[in-house]
Structure formats: C-alpha cells, structure tokens
N, C-alpha and C. Protein backbone atom coordinates (compact mmCIF):
# COMPACT_ATOMS: atom_id res chain seq x y z
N UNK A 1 122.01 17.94 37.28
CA UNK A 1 121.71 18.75 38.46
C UNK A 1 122.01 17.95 39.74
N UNK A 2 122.93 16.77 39.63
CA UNK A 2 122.91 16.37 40.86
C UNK A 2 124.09 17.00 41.74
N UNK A 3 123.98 16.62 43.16
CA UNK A 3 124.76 17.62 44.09
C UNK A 3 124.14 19.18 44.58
N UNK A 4 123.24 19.35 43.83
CA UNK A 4 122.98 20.43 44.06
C UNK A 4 121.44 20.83 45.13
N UNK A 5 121.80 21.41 45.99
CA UNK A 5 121.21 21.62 46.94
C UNK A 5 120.09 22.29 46.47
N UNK A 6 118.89 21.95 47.06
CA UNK A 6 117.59 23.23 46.52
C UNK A 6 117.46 24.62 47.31
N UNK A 7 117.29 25.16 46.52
CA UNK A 7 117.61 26.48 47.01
C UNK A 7 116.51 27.03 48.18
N UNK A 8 116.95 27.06 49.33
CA UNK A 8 115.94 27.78 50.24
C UNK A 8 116.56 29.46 50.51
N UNK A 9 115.13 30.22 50.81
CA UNK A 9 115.45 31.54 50.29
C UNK A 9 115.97 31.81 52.32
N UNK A 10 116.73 32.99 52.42
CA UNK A 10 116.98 33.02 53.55
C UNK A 10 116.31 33.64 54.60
N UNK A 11 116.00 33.18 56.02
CA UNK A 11 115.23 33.43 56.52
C UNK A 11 115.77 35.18 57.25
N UNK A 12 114.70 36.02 56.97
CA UNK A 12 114.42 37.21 57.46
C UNK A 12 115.01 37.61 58.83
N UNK A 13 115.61 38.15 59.64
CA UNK A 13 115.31 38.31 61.10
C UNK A 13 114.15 39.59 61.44
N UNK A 14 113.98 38.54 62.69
CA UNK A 14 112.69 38.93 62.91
C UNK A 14 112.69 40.37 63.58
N UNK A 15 114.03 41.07 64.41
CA UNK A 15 113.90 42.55 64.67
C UNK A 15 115.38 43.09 63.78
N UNK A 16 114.91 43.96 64.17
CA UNK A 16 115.88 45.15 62.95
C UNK A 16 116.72 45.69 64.06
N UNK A 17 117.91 45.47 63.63
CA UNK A 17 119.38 46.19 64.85
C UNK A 17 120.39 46.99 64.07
N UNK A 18 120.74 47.47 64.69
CA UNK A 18 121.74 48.96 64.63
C UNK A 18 121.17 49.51 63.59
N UNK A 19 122.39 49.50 61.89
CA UNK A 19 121.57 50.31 60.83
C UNK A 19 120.42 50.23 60.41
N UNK A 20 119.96 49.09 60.49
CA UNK A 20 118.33 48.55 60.07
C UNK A 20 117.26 49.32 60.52
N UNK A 21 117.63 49.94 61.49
CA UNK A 21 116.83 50.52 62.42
C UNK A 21 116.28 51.89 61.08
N UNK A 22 114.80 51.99 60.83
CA UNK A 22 114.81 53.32 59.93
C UNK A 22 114.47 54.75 60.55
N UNK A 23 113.81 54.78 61.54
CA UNK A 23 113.47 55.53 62.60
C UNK A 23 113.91 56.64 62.91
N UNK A 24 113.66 57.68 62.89
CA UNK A 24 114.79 59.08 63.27
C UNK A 24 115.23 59.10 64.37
N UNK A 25 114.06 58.83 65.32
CA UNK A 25 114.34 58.71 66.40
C UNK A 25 113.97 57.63 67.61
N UNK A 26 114.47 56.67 68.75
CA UNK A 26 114.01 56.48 69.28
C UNK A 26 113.59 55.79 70.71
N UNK A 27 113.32 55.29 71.40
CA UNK A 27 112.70 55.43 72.91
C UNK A 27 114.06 54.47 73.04
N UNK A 28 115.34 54.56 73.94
CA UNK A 28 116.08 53.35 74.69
C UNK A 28 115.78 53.24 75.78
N UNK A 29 115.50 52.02 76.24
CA UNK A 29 115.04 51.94 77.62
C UNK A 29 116.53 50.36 78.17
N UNK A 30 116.62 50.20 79.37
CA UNK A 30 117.42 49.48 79.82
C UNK A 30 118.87 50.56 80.50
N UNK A 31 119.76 49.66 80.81
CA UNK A 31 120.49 50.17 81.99
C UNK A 31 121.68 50.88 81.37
N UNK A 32 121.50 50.67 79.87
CA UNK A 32 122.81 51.86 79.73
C UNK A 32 121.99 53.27 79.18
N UNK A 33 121.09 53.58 79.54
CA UNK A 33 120.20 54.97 79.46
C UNK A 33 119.92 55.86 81.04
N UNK A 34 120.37 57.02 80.91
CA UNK A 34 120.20 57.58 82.38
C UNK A 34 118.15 57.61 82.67
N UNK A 35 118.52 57.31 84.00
CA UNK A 35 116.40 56.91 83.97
C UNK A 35 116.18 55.71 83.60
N UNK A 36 116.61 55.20 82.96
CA UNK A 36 116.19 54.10 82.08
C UNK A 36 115.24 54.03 81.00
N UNK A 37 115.42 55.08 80.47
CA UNK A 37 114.29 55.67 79.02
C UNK A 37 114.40 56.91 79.05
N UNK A 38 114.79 56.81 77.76
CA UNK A 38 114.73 58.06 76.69
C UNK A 38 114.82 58.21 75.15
N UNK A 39 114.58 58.97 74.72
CA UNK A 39 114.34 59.26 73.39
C UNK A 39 115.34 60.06 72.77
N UNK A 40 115.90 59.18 72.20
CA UNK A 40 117.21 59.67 71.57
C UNK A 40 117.04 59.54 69.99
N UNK A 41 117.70 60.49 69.26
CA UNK A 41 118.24 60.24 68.00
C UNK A 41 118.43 58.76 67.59
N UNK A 42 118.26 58.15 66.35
CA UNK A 42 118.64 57.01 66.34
C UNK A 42 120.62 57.04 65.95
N UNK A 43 121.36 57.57 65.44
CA UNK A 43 122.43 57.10 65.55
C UNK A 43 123.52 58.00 66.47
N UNK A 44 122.51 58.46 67.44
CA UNK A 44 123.13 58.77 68.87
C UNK A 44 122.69 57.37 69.96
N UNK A 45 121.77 56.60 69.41
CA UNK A 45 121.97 55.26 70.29
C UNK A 45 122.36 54.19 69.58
N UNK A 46 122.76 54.34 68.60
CA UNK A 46 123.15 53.35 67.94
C UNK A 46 124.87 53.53 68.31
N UNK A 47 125.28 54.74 68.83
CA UNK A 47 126.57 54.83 69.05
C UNK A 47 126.90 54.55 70.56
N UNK A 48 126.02 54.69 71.63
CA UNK A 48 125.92 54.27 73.04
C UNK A 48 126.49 52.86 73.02
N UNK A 49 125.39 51.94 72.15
CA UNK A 49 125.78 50.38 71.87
C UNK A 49 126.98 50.23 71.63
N UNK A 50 127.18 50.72 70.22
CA UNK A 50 128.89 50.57 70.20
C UNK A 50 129.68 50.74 70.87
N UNK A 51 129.69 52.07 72.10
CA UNK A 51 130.35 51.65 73.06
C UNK A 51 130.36 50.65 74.19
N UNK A 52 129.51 50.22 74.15
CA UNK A 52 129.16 49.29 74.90
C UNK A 52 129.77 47.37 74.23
N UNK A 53 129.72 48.22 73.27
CA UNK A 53 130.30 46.81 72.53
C UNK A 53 128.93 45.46 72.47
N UNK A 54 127.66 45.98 72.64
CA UNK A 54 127.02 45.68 72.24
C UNK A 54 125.68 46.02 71.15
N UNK A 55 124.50 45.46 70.87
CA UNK A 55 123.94 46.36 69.64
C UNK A 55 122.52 46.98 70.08
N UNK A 56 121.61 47.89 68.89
CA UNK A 56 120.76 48.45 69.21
C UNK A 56 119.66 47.70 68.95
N UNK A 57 118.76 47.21 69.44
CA UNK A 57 117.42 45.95 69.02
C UNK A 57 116.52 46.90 69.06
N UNK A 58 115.18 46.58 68.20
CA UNK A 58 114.25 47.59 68.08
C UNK A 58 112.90 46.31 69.00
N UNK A 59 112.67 46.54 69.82
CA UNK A 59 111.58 45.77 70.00
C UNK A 59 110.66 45.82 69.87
N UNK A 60 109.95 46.92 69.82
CA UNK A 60 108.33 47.14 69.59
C UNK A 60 108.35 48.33 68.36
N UNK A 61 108.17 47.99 67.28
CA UNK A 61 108.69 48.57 66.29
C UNK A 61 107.23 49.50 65.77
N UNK A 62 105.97 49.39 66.55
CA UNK A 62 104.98 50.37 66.38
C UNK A 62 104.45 51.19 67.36
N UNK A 63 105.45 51.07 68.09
CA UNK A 63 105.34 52.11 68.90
C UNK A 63 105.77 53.43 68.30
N UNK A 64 105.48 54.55 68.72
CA UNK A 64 105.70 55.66 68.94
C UNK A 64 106.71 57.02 69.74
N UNK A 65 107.74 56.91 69.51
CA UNK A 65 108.78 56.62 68.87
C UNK A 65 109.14 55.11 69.07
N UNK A 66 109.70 54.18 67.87
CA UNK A 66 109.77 52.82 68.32
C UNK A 66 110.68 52.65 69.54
N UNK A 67 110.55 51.26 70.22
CA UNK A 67 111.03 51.20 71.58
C UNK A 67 112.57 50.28 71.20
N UNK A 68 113.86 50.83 71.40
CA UNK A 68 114.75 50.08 71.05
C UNK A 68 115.51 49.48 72.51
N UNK A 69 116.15 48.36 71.77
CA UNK A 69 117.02 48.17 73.78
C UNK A 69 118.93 47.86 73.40
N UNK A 70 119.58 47.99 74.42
CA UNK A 70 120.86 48.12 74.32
C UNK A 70 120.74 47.05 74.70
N UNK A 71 121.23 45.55 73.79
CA UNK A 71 121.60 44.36 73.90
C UNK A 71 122.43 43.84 73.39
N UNK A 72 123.15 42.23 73.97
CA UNK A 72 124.03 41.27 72.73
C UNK A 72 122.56 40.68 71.81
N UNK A 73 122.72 41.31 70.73
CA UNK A 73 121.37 40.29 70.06
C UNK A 73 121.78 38.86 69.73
N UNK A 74 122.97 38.16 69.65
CA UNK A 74 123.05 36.84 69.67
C UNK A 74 122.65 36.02 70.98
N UNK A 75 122.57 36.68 71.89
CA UNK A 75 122.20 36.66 73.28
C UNK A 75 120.71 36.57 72.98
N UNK A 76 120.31 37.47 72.55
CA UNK A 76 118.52 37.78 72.96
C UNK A 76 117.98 36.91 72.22
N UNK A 77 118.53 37.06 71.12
CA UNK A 77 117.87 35.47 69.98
C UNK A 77 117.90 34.48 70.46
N UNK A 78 118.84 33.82 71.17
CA UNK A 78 119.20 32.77 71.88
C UNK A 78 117.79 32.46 73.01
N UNK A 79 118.01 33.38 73.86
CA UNK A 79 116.75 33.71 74.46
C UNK A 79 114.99 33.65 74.32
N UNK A 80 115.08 34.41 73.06
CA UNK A 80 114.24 34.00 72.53
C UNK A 80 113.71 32.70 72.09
N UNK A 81 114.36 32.41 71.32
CA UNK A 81 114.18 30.71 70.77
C UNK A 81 114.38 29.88 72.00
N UNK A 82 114.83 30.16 72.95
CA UNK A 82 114.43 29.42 73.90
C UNK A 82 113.26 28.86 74.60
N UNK A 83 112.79 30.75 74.68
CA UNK A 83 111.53 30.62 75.43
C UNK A 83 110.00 30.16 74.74
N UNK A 84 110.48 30.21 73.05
CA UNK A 84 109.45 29.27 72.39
C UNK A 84 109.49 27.94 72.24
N UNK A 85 110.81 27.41 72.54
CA UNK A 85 110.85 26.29 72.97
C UNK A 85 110.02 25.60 74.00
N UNK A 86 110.19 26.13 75.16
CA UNK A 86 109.21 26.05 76.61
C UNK A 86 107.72 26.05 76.33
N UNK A 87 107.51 27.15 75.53
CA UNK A 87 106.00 27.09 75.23
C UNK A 87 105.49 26.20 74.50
N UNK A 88 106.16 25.52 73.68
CA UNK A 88 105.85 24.51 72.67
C UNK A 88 105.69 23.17 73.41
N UNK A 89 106.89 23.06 74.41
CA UNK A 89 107.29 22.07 74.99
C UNK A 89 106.02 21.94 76.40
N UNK A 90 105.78 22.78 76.64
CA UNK A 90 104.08 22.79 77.71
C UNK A 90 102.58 22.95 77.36
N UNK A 91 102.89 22.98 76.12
CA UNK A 91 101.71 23.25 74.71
C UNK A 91 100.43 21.65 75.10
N UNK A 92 99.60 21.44 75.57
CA UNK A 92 99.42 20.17 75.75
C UNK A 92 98.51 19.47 74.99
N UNK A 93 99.11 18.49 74.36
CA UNK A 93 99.06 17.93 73.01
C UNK A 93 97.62 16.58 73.18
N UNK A 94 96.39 17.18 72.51
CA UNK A 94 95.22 16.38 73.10
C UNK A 94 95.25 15.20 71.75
N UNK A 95 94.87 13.88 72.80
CA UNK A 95 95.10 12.77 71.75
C UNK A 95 93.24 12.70 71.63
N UNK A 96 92.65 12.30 70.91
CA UNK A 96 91.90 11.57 70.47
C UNK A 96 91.54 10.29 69.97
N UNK A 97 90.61 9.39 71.10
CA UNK A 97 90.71 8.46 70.63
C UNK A 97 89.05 8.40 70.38
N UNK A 98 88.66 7.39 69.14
CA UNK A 98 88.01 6.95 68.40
C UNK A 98 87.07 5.47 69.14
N UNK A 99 85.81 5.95 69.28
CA UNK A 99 84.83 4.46 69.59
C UNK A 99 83.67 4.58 69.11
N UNK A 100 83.86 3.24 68.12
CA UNK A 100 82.67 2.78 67.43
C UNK A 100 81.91 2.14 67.62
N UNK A 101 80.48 2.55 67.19
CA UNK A 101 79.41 1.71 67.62
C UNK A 101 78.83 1.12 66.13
N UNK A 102 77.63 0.29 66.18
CA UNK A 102 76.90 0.11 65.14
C UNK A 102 75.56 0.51 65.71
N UNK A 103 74.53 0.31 64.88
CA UNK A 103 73.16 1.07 65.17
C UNK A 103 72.39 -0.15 66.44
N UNK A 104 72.46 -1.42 66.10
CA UNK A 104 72.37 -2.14 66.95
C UNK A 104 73.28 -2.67 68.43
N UNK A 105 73.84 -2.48 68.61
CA UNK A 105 74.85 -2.62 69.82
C UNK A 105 74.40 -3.15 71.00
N UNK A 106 74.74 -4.47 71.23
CA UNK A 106 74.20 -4.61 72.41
C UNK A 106 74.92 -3.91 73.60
N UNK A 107 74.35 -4.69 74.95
CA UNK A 107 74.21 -3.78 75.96
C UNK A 107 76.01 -4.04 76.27
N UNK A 108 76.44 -5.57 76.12
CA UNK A 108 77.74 -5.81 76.73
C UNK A 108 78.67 -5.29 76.15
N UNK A 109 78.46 -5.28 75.01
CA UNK A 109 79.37 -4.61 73.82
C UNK A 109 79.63 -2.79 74.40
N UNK A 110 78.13 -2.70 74.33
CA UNK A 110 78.24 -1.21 75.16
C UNK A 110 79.18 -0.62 76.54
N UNK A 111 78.97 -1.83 77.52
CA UNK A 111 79.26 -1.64 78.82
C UNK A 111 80.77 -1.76 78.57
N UNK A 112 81.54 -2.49 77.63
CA UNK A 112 83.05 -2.79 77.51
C UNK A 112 83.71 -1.75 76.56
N UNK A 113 82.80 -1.22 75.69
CA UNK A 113 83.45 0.27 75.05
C UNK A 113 83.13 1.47 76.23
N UNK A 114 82.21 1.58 77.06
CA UNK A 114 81.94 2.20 78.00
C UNK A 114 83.40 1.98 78.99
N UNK A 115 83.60 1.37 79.15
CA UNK A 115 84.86 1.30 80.04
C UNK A 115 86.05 2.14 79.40
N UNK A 116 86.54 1.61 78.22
CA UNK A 116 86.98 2.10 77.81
C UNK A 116 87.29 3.70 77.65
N UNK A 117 86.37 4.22 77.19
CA UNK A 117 85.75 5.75 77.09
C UNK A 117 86.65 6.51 78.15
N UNK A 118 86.21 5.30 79.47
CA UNK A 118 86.29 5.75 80.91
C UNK A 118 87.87 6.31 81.02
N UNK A 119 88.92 5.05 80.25
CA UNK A 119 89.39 5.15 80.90
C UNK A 119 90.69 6.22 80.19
N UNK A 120 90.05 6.26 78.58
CA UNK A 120 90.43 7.61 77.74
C UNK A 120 90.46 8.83 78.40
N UNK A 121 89.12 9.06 79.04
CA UNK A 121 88.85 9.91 79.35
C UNK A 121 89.81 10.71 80.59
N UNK A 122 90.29 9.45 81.64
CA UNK A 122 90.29 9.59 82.76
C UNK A 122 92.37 9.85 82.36
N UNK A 123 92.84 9.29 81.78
CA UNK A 123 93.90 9.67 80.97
C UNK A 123 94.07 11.02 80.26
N UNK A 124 93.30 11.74 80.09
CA UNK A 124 93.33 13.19 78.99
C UNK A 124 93.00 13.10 78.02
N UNK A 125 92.66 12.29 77.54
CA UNK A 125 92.40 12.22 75.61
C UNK A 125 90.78 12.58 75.68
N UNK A 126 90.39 13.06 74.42
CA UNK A 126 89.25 13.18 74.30
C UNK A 126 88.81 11.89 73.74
N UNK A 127 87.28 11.72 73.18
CA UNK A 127 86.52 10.75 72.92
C UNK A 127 86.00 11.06 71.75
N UNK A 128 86.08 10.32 71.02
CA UNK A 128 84.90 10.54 69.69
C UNK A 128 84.18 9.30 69.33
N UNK A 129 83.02 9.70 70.03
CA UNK A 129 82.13 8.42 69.83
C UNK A 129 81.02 8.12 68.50
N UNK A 130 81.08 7.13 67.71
CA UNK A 130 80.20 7.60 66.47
C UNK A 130 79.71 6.18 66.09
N UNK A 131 78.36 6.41 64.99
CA UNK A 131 77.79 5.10 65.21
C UNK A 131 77.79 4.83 63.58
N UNK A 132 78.41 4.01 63.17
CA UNK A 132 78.53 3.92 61.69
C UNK A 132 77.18 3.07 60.85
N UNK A 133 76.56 3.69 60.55
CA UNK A 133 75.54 3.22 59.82
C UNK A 133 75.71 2.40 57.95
N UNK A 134 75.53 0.75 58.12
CA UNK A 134 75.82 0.06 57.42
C UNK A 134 74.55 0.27 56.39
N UNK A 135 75.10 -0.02 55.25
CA UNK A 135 73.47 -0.36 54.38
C UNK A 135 72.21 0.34 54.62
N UNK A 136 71.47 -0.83 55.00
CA UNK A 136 70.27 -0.26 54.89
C UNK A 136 70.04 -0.10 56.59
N UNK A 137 70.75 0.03 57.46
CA UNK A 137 71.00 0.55 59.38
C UNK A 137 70.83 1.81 58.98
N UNK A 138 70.90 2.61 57.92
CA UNK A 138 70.76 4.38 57.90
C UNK A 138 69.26 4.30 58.32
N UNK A 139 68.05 3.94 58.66
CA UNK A 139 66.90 3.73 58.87
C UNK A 139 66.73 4.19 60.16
N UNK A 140 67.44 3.70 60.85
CA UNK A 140 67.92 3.18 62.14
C UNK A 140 68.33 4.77 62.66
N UNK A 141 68.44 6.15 62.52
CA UNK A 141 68.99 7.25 62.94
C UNK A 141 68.85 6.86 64.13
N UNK A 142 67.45 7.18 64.45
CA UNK A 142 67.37 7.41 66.06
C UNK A 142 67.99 6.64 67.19
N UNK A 143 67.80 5.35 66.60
CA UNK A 143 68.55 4.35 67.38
C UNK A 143 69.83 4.74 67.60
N UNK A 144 70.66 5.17 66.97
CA UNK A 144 71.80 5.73 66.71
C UNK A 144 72.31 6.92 67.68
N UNK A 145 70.67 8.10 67.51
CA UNK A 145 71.35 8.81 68.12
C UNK A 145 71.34 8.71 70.16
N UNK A 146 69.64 7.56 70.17
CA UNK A 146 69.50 7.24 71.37
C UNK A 146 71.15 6.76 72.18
N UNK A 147 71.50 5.83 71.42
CA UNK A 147 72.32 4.97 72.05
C UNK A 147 73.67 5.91 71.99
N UNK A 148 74.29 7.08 71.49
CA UNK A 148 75.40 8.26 71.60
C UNK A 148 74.85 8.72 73.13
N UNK A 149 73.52 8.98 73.42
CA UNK A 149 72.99 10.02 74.12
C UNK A 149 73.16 9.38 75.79
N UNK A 150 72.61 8.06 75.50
CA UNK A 150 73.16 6.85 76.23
C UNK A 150 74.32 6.82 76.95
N UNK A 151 75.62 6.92 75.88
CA UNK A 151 76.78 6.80 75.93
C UNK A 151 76.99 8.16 77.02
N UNK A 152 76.61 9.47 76.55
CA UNK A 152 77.14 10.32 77.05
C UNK A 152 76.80 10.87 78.27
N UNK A 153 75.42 9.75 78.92
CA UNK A 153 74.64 10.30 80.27
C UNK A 153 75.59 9.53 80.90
N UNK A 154 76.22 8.36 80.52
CA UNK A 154 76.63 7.24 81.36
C UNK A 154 78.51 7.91 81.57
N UNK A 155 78.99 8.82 80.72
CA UNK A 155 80.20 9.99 80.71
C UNK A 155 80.35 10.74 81.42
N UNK A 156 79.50 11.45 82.17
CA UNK A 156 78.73 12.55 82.76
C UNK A 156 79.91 12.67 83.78
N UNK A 157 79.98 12.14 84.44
CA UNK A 157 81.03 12.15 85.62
C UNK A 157 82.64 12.18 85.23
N UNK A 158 82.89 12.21 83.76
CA UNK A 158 84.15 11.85 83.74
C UNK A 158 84.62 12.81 82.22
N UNK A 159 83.53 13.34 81.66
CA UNK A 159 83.61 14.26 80.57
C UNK A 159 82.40 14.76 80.50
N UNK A 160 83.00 15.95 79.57
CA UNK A 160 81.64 16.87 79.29
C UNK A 160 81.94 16.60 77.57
N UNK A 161 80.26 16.45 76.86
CA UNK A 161 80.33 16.67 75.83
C UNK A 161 80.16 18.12 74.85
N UNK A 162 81.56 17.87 74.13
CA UNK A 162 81.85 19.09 73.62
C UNK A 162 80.88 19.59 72.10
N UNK A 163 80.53 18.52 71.35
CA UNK A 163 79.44 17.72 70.25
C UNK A 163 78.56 17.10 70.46
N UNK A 164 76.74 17.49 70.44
CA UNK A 164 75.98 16.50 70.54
C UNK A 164 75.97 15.73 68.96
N UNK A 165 75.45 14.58 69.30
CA UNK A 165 75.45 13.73 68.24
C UNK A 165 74.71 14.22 66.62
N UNK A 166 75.74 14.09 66.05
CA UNK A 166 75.52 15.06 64.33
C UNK A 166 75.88 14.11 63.81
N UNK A 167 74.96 13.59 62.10
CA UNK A 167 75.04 13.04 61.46
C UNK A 167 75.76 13.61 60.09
N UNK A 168 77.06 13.36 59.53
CA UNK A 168 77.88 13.08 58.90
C UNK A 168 77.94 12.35 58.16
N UNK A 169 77.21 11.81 56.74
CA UNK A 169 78.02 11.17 55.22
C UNK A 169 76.39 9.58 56.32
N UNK A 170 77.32 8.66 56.23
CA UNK A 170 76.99 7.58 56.78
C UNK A 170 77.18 7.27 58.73
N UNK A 171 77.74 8.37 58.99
CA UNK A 171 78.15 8.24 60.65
C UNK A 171 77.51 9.34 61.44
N UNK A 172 77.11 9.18 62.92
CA UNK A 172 76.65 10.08 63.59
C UNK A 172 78.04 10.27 65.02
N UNK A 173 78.37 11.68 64.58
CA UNK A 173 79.34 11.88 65.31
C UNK A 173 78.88 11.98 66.96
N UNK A 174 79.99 12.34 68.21
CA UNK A 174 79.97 13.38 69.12
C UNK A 174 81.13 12.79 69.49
N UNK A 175 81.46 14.09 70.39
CA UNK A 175 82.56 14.13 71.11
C UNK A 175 82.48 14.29 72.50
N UNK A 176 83.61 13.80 73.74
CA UNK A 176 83.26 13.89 75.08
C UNK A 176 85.08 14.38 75.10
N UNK A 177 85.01 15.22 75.94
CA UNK A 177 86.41 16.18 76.49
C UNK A 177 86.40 15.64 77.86
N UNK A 178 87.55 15.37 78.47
CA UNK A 178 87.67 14.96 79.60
C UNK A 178 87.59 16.11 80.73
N UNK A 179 86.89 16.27 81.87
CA UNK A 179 86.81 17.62 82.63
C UNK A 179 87.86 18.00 83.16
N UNK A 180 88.59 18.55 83.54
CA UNK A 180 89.64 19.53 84.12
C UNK A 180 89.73 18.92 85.13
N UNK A 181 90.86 18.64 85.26
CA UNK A 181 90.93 18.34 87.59
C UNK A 181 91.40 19.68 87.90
N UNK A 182 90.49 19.54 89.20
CA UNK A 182 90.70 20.83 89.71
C UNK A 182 92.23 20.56 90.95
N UNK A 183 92.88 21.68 91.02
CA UNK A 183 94.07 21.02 91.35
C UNK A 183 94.23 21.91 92.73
C-alpha cells in the first residue's frame, strides 16, 4: 500500500448554485433583477445568470421562497473565505499564565509572584493562581484559601476575579481576568 494517498472524502459546498438549486421557485435579489427582488421561477433565473455569464447562488436557503443572488461564485467563495479569515485573524487569543503558591508562602515570595500577576495581567493574559497542597499541607485549606483571597484583594486594580478559590484533587484553584481598558 505504499504511495498511496489516504483517502479524504470530498468536501461538500457549502451553497447550492444553478441546478442544485431544488426550489420551484425563487426570491433574486441584486442588480440584474428589475427592483432588485423578485420571485421568479427557478430555471427562469437560473437562465438570467447564464446570460449574464454568471451563476445562480442560493443564500438563505430557509427562507421562504429561498433567497438566491446573481453572482461569479468563484468570486463569492473567494470572498467568503476571506472574510473568515479576518475574523479568525481578530479572534483574540487569551494566554494564560499559571502562579503557584504553597500553603505556607511567605510574604516575599508573595510580593515577587504578586508582581508578576501584575504584570500578566497588565499584558492581557489571564491569571491562574493556585495553591498546591503537599502531603500532609492538605490540613492547611484555609490557609490556602486566605492567602488566594489575599492575592486577589491585592489584583483588584488590575483584574477582576473570574473564579473564587475552589478546591480541586490536591490544589485550590482561582482565576483573575485582566479588566478591559476603556478606550
């Protein structure tokens, strides 16, 4: 079997043009329709296109009569996939970063992951702050959750927490989201 490619099945398109169209009848709207909408037969607009030398696209295919348009569909696809491109490409991609504590933590240790937090925060990323409870430190909850609660009064100005502190397996989670600038 070598050389041989695995078989991928072929991908669908996503609107139905000219014959595809099953519809008896239906709505063309755009500039080769007098008005710019009407409800035509379907292979009385499927023949408009052809003169036009371009094809019939069905766009809203639950509508009533469905809504078709006189287009180049290699054009509109093009278009299309473009404009999900853009959206993908402005989609804004939240990092998360990770700070650990232990149940004991001193204060300096604190004040230098505290910075930190700050400066996650102040960057866009969210925070996930959690206190990993060793051995026999599971004793220790409260301490645990004091010192998250700690963490997140001393945040206040620079995130809102989206998670108060929840205990998980051996760890007590939360999370801090950085606030919005107002622009």
């Amino acid at each position: 079997m070598r050389g041989r490619k695995p078989f991928r099945p072929r991908q669908e398109e996503p609107y139905k043009v000219n014959s595809k169209i099953r519809a008896r009848e239906v709505r063309v709207v755009g500039d080769f329709v007098e008005g710019g909408n009407a409800v035509l037969p379907t292979d009385e607009a499927i023949k408009i296109a052809k003169e036009q030398d371009l094809d019939l696209v069905e766009i809203s295919p639950n509508a009533n009569p469905p809504v078709c348009k006189v287009i180049d569909y290699a054009k509109f696809k093009y278009e299309q996939k473009k404009k999900q491109k853009e959206i993908k490409a402005n989609a804004a991609k939240t990092v998360l970063k990770e700070i650990r504590f232990g149940p004991n933590t001193d204060d300096h240790d604190f004040a230098f992951k505290l910075k930190h937090a700050i400066n996650f925060l102040k960057d866009g990323a969210k925070v996930k702050a959690y206190v990993h409870f060793v051995g026999r430190s599971i004793v220790f909850k409260e301490r645990g959750e004091m010192l998250l609660l700690k963490f997140a009064q001393a945040l206040e100005e620079y995130g809102h927490v989206e998670q108060l502190p929840k205990m998980e397996g051996k760890r007590m989670n939360m999370f801090v989201a950085p606030k919005t600038s107002k622009k």
